[in-house]
PDB file of N, CA and C in Angstrom:
ATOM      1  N   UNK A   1     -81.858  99.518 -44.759  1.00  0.00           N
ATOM      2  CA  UNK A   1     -80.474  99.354 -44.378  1.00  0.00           C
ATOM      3  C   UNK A   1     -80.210  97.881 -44.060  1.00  0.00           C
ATOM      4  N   UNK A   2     -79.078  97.175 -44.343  1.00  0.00           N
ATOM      5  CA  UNK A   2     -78.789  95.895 -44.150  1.00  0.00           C
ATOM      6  C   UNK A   2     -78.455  95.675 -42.296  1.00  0.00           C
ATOM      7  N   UNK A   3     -79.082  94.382 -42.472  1.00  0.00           N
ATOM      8  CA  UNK A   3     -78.912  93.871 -41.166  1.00  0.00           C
ATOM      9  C   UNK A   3     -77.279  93.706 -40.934  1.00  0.00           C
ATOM     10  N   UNK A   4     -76.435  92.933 -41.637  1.00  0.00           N
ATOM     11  CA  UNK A   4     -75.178  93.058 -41.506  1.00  0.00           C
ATOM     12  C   UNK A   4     -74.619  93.607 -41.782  1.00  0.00           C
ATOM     13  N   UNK A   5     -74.618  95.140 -42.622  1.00  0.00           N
ATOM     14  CA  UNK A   5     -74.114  96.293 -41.720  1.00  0.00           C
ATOM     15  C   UNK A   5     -74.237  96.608 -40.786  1.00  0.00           C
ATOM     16  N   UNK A   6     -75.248  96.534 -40.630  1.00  0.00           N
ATOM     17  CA  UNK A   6     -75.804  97.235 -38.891  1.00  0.00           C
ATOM     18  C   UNK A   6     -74.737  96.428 -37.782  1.00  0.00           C
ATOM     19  N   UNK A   7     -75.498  95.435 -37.802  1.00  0.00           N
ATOM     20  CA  UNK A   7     -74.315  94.422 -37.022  1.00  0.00           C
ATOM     21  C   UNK A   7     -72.789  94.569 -36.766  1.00  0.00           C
ATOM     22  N   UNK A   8     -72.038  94.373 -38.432  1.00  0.00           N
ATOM     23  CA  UNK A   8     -70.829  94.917 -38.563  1.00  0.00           C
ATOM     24  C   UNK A   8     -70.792  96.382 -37.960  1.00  0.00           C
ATOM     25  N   UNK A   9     -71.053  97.369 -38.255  1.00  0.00           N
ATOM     26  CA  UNK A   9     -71.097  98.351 -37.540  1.00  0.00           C
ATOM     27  C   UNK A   9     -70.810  98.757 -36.101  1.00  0.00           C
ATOM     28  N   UNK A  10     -71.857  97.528 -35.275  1.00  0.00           N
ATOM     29  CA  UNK A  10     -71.988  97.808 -33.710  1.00  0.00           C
ATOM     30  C   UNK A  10     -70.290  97.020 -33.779  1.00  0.00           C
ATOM     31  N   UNK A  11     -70.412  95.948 -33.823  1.00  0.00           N
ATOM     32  CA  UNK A  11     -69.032  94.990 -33.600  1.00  0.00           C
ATOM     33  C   UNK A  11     -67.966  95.793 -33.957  1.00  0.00           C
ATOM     34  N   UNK A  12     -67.537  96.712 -35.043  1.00  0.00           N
ATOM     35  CA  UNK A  12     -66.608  97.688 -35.068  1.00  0.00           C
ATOM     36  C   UNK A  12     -66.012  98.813 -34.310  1.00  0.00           C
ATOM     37  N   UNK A  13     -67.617  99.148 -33.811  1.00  0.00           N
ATOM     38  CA  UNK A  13     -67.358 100.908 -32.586  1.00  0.00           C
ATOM     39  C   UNK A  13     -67.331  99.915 -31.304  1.00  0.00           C
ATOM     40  N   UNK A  14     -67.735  98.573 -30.749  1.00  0.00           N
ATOM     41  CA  UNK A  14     -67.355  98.071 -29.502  1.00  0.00           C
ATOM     42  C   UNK A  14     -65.925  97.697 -29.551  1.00  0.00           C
ATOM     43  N   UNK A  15     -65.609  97.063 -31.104  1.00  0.00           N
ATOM     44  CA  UNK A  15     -63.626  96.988 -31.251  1.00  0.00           C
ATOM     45  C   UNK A  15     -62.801  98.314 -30.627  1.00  0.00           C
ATOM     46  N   UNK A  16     -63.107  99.563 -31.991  1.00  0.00           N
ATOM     47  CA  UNK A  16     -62.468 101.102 -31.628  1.00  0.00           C
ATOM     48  C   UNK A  16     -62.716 101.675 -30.358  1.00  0.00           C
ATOM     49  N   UNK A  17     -63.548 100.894 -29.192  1.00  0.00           N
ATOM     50  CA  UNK A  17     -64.039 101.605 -28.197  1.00  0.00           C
ATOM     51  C   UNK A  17     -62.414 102.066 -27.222  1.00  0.00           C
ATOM     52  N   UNK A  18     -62.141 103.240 -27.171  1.00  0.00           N
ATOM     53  CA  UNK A  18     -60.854 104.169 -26.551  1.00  0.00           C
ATOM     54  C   UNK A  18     -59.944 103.728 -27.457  1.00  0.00           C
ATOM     55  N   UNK A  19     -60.029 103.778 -28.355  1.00  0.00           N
ATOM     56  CA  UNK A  19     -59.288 103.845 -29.490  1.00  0.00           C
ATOM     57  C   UNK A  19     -58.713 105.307 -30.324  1.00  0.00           C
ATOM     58  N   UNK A  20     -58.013 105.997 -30.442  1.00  0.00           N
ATOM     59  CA  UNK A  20     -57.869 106.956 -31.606  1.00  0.00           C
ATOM     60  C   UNK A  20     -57.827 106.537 -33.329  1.00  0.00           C
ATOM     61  N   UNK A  21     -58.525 106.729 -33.772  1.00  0.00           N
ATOM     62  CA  UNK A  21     -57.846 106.360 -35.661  1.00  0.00           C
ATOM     63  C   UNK A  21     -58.227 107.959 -36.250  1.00  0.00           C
ATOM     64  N   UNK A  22     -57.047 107.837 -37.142  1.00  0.00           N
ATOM     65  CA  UNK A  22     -56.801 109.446 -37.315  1.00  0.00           C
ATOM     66  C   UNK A  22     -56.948 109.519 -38.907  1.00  0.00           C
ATOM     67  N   UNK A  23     -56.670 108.058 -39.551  1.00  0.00           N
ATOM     68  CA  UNK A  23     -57.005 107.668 -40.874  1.00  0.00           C
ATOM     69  C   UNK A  23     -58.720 107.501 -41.106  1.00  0.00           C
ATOM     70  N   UNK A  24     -59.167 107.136 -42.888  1.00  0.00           N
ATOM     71  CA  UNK A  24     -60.268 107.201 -43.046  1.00  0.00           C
ATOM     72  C   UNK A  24     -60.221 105.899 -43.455  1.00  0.00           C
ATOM     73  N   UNK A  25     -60.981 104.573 -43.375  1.00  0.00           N
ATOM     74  CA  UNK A  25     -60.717 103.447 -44.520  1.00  0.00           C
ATOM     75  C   UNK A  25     -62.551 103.133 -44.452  1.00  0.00           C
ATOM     76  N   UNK A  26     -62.378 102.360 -45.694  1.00  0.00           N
ATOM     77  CA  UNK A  26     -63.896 101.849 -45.922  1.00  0.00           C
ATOM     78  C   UNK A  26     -64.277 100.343 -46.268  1.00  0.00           C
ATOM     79  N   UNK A  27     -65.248  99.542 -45.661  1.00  0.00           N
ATOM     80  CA  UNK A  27     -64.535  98.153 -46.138  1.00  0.00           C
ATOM     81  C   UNK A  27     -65.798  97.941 -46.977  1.00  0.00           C
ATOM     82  N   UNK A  28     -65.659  97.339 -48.371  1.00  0.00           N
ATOM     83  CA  UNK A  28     -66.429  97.619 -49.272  1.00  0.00           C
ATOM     84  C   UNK A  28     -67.008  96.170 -48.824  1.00  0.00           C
ATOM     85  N   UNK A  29     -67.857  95.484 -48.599  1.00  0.00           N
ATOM     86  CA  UNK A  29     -68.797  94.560 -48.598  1.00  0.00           C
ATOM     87  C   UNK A  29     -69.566  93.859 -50.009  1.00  0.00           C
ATOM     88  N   UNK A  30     -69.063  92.927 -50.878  1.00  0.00           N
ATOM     89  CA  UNK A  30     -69.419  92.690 -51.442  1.00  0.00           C
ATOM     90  C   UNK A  30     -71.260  92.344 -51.919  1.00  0.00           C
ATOM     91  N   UNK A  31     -72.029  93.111 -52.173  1.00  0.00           N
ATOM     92  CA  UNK A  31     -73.150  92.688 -52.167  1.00  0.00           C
ATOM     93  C   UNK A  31     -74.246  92.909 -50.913  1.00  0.00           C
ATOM     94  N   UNK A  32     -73.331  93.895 -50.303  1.00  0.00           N
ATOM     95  CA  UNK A  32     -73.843  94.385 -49.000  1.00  0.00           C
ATOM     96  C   UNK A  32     -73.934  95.838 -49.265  1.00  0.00           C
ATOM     97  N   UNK A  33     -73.348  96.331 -49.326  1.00  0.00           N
ATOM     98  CA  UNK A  33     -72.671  98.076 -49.166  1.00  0.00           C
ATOM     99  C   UNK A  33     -71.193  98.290 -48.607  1.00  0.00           C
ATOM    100  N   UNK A  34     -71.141  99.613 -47.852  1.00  0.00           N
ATOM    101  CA  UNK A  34     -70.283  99.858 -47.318  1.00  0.00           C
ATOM    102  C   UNK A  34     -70.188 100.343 -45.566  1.00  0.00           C
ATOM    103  N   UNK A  35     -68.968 100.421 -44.953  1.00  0.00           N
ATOM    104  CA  UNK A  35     -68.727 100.847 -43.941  1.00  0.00           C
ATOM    105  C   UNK A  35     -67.732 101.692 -43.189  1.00  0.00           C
ATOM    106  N   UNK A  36     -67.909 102.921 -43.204  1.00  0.00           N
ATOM    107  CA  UNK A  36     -66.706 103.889 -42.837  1.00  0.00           C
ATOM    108  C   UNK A  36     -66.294 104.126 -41.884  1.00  0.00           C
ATOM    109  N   UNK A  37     -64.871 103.627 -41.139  1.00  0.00           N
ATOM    110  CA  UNK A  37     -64.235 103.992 -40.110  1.00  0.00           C
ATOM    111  C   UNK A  37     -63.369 105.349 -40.358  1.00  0.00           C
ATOM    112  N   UNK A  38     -63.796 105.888 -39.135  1.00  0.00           N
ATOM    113  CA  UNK A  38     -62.460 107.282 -39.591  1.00  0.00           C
ATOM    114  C   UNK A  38     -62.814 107.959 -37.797  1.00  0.00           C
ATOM    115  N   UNK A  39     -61.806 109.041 -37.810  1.00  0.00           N
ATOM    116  CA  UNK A  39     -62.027 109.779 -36.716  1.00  0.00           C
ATOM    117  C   UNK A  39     -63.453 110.462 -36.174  1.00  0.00           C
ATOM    118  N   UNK A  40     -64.261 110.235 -36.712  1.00  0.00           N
ATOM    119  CA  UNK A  40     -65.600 110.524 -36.276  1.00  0.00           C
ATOM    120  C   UNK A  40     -66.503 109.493 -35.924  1.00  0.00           C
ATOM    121  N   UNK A  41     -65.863 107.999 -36.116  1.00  0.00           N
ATOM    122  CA  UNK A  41     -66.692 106.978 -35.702  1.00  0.00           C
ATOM    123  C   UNK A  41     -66.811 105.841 -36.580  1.00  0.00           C
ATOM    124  N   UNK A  42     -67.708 105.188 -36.866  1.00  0.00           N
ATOM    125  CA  UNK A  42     -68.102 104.355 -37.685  1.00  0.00           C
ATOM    126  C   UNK A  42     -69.685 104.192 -37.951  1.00  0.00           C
ATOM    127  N   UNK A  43     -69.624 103.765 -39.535  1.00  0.00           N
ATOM    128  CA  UNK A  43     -71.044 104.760 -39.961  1.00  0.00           C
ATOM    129  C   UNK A  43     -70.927 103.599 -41.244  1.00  0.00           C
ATOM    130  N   UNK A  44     -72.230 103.587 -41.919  1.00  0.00           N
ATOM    131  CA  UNK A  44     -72.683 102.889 -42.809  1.00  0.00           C
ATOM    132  C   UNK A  44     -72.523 104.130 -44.095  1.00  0.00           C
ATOM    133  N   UNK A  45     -71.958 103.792 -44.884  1.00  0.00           N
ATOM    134  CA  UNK A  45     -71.619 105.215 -46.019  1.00  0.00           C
ATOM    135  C   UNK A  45     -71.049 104.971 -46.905  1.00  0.00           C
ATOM    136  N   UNK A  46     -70.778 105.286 -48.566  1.00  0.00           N
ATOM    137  CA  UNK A  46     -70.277 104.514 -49.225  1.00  0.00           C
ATOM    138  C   UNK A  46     -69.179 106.508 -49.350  1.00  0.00           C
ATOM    139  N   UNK A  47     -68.985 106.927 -48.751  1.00  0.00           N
ATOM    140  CA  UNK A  47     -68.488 108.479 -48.891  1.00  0.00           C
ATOM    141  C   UNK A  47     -66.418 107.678 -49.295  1.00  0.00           C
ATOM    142  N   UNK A  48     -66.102 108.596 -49.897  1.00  0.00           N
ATOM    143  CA  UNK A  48     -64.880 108.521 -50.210  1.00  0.00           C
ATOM    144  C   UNK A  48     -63.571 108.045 -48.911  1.00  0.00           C
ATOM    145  N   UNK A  49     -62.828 107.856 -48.819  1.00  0.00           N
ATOM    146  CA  UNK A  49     -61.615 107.381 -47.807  1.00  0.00           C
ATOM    147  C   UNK A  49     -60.022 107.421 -48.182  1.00  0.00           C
ATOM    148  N   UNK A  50     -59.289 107.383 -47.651  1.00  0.00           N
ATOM    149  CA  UNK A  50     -58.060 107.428 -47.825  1.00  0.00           C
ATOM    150  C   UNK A  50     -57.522 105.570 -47.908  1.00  0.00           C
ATOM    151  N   UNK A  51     -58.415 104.968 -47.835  1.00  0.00           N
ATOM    152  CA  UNK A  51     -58.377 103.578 -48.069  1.00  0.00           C
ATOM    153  C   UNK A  51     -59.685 102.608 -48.364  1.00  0.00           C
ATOM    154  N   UNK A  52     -59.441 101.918 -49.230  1.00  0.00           N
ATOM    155  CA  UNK A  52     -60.535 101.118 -49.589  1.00  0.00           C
ATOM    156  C   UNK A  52     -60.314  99.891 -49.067  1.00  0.00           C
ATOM    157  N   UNK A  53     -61.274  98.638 -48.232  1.00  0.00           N
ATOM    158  CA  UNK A  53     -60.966  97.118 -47.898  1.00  0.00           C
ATOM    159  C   UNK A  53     -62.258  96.516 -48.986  1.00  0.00           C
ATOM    160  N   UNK A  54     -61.913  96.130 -49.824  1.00  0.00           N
ATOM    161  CA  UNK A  54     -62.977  95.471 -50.514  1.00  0.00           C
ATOM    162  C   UNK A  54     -62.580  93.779 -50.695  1.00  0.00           C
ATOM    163  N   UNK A  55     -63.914  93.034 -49.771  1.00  0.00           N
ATOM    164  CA  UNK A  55     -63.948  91.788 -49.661  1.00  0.00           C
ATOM    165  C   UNK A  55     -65.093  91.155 -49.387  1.00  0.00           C
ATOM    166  N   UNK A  56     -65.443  89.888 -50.146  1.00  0.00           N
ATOM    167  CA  UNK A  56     -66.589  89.035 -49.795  1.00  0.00           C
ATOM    168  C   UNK A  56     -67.653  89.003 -48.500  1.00  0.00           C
ATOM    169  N   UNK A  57     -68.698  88.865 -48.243  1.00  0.00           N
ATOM    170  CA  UNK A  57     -69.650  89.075 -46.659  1.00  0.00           C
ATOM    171  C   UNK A  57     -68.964  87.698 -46.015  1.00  0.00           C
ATOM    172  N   UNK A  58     -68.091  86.844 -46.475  1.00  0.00           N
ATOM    173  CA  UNK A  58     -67.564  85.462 -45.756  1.00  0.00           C
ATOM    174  C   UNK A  58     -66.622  86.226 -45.388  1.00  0.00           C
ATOM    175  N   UNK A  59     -65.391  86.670 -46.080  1.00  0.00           N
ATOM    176  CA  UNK A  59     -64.441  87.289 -45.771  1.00  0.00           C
ATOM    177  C   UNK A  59     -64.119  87.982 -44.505  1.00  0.00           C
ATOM    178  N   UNK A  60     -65.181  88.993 -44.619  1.00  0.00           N
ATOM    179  CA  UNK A  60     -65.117  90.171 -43.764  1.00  0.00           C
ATOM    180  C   UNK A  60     -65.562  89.748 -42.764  1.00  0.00           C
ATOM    181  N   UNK A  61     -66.728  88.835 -42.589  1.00  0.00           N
ATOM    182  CA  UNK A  61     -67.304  88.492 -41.343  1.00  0.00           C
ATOM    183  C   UNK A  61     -65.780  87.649 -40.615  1.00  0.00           C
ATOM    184  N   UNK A  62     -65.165  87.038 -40.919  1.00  0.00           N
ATOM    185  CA  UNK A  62     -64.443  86.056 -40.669  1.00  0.00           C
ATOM    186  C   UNK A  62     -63.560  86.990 -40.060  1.00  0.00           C
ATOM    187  N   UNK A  63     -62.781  87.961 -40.794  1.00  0.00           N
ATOM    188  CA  UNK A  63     -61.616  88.425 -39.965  1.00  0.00           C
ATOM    189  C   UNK A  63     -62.218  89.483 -38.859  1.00  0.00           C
ATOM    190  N   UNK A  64     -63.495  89.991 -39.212  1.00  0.00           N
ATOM    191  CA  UNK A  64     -64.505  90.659 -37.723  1.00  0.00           C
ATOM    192  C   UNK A  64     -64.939  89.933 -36.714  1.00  0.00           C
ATOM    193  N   UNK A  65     -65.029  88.446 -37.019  1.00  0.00           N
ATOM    194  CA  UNK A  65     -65.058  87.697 -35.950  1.00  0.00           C
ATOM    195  C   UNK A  65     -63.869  86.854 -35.407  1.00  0.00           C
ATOM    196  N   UNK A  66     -62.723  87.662 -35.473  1.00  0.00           N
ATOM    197  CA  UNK A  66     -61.033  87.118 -35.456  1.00  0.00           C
ATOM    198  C   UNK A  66     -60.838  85.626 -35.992  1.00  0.00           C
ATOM    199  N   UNK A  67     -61.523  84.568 -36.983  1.00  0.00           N
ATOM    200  CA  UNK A  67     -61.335  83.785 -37.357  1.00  0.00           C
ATOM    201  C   UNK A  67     -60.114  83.864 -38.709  1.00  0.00           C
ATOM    202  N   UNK A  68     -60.180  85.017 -39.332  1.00  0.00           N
ATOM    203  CA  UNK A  68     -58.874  85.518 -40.053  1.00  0.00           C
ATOM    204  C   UNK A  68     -58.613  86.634 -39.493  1.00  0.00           C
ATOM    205  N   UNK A  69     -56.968  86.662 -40.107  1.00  0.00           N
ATOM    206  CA  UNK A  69     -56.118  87.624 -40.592  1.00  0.00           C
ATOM    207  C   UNK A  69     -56.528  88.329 -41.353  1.00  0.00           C
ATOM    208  N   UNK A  70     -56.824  89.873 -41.140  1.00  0.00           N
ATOM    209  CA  UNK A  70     -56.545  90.192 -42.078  1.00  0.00           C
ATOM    210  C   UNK A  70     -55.080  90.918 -43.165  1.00  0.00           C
ATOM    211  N   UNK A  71     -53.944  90.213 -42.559  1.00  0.00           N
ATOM    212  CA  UNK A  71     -52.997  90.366 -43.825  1.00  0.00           C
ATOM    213  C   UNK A  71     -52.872  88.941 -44.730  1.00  0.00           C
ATOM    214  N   UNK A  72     -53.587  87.872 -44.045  1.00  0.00           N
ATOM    215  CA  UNK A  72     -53.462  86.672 -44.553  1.00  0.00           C
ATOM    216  C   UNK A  72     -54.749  86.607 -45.850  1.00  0.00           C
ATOM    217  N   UNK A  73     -55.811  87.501 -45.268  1.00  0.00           N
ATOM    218  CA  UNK A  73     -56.914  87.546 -46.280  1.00  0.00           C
ATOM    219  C   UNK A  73     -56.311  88.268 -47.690  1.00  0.00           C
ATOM    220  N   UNK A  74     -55.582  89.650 -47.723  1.00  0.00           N
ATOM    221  CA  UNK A  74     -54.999  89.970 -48.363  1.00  0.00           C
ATOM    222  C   UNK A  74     -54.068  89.393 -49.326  1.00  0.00           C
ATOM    223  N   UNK A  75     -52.974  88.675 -48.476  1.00  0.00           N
ATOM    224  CA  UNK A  75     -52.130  87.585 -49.148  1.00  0.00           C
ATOM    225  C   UNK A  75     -52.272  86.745 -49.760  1.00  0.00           C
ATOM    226  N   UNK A  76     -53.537  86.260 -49.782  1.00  0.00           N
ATOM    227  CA  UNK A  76     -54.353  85.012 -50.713  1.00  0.00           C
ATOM    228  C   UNK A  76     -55.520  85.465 -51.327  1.00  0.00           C
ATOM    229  N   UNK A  77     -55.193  86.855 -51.793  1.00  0.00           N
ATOM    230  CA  UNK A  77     -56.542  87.710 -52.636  1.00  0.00           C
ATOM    231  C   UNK A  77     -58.150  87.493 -51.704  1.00  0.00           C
ATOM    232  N   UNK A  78     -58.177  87.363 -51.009  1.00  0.00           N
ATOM    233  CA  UNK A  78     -59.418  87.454 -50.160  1.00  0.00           C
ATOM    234  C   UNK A  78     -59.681  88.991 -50.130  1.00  0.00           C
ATOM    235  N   UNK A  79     -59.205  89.485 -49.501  1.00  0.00           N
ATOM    236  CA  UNK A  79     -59.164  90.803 -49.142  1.00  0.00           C
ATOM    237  C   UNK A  79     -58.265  92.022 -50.353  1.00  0.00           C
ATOM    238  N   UNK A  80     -58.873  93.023 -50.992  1.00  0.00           N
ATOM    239  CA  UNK A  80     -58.681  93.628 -51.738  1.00  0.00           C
ATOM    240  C   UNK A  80     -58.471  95.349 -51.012  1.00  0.00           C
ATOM    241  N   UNK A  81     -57.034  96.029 -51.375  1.00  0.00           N
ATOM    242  CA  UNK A  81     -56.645  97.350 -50.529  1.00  0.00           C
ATOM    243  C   UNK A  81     -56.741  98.234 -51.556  1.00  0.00           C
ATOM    244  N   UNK A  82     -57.626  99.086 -51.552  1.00  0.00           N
ATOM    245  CA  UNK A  82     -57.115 100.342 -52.713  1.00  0.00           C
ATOM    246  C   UNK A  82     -56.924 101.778 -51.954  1.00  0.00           C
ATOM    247  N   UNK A  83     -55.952 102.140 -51.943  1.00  0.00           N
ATOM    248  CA  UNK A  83     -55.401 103.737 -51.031  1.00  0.00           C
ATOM    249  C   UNK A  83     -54.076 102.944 -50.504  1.00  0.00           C
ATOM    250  N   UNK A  84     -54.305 104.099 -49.187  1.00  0.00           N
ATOM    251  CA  UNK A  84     -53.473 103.896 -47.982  1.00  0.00           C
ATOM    252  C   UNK A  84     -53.174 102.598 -47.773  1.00  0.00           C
ATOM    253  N   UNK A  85     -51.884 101.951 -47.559  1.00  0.00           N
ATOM    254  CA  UNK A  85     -51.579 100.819 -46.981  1.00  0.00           C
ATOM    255  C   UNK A  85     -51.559 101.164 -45.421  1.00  0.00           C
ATOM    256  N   UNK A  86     -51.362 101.835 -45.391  1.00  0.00           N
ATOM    257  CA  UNK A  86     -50.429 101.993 -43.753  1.00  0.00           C
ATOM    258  C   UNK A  86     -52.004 102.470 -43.037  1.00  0.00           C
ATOM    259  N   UNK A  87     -52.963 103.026 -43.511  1.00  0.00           N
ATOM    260  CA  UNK A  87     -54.465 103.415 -43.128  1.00  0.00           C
ATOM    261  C   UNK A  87     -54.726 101.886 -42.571  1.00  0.00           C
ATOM    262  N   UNK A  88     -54.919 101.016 -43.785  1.00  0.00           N
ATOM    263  CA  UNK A  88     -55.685  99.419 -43.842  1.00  0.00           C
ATOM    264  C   UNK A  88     -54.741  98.816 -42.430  1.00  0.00           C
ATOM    265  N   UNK A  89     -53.304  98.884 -42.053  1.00  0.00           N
ATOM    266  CA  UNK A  89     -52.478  98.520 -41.319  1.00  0.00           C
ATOM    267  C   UNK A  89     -53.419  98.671 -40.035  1.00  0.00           C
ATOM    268  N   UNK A  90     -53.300 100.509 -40.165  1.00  0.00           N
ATOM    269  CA  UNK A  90     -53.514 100.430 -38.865  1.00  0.00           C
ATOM    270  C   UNK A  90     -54.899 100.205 -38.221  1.00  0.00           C
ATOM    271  N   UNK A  91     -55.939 100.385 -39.033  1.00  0.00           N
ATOM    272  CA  UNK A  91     -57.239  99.595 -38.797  1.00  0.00           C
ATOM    273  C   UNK A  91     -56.904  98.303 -38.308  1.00  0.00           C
ATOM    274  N   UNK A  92     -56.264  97.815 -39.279  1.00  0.00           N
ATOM    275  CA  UNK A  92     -56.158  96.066 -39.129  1.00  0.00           C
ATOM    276  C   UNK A  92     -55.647  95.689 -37.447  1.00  0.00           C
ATOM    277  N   UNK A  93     -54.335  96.492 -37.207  1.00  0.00           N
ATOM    278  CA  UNK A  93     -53.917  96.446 -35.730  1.00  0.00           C
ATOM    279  C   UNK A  93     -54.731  96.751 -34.614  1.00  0.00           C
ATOM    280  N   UNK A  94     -55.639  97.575 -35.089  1.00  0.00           N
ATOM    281  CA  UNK A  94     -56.821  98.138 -33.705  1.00  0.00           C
ATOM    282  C   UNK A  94     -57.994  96.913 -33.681  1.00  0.00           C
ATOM    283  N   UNK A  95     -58.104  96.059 -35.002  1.00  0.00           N
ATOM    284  CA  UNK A  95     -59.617  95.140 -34.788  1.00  0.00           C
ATOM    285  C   UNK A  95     -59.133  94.295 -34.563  1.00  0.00           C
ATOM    286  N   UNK A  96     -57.387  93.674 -34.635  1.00  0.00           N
ATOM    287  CA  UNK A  96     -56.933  92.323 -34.113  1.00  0.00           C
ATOM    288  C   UNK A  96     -57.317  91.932 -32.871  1.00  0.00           C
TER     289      UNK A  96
END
């Protein structure tokens, strides 16, 4: 299992900590794997979602370590959405 999943992982469930998310999204990690947030937690999994975040290990680290946006990553093709917009939204609003 990758070290920066793992990592990403912990840094995600200490973000969602008393959080509700009722959506499923997955942020595809370029060259890494994947990572699934949904109402059961957050988990290393490449399992299906109601939203896809697929973006670079610079990318993702960057807006997980609040150095980006992520609607700004989006806006300048950094960040790639396939599903739910309003899923990716509201992820995005809970890790700001």
């Amino acid at each position: 299992m990758s070290e920066v999943l793992e990592k990403a992982t912990a840094t995600i469930n200490e973000k969602m900590e008393g959080t509700t998310f009722n959506s499923s999204v997955k942020f595809s990690i370029e060259d890494e794997g994947s990572i699934v947030v949904d109402s059961d937690g957050v988990r290393i999994s490449e399992e299906e979602t109601d939203c896809t975040l697929i973006a670079s290990l610079e990318t993702f680290t960057s807006i997980l370590n609040g150095e980006m946006n992520a609607t700004e990553a989006y806006m300048t093709g950094s960040l790639k959405v396939e599903g739910s917009m309003s899923a990716a939204m509201e992820l995005s609003s809970i890790l700001s």
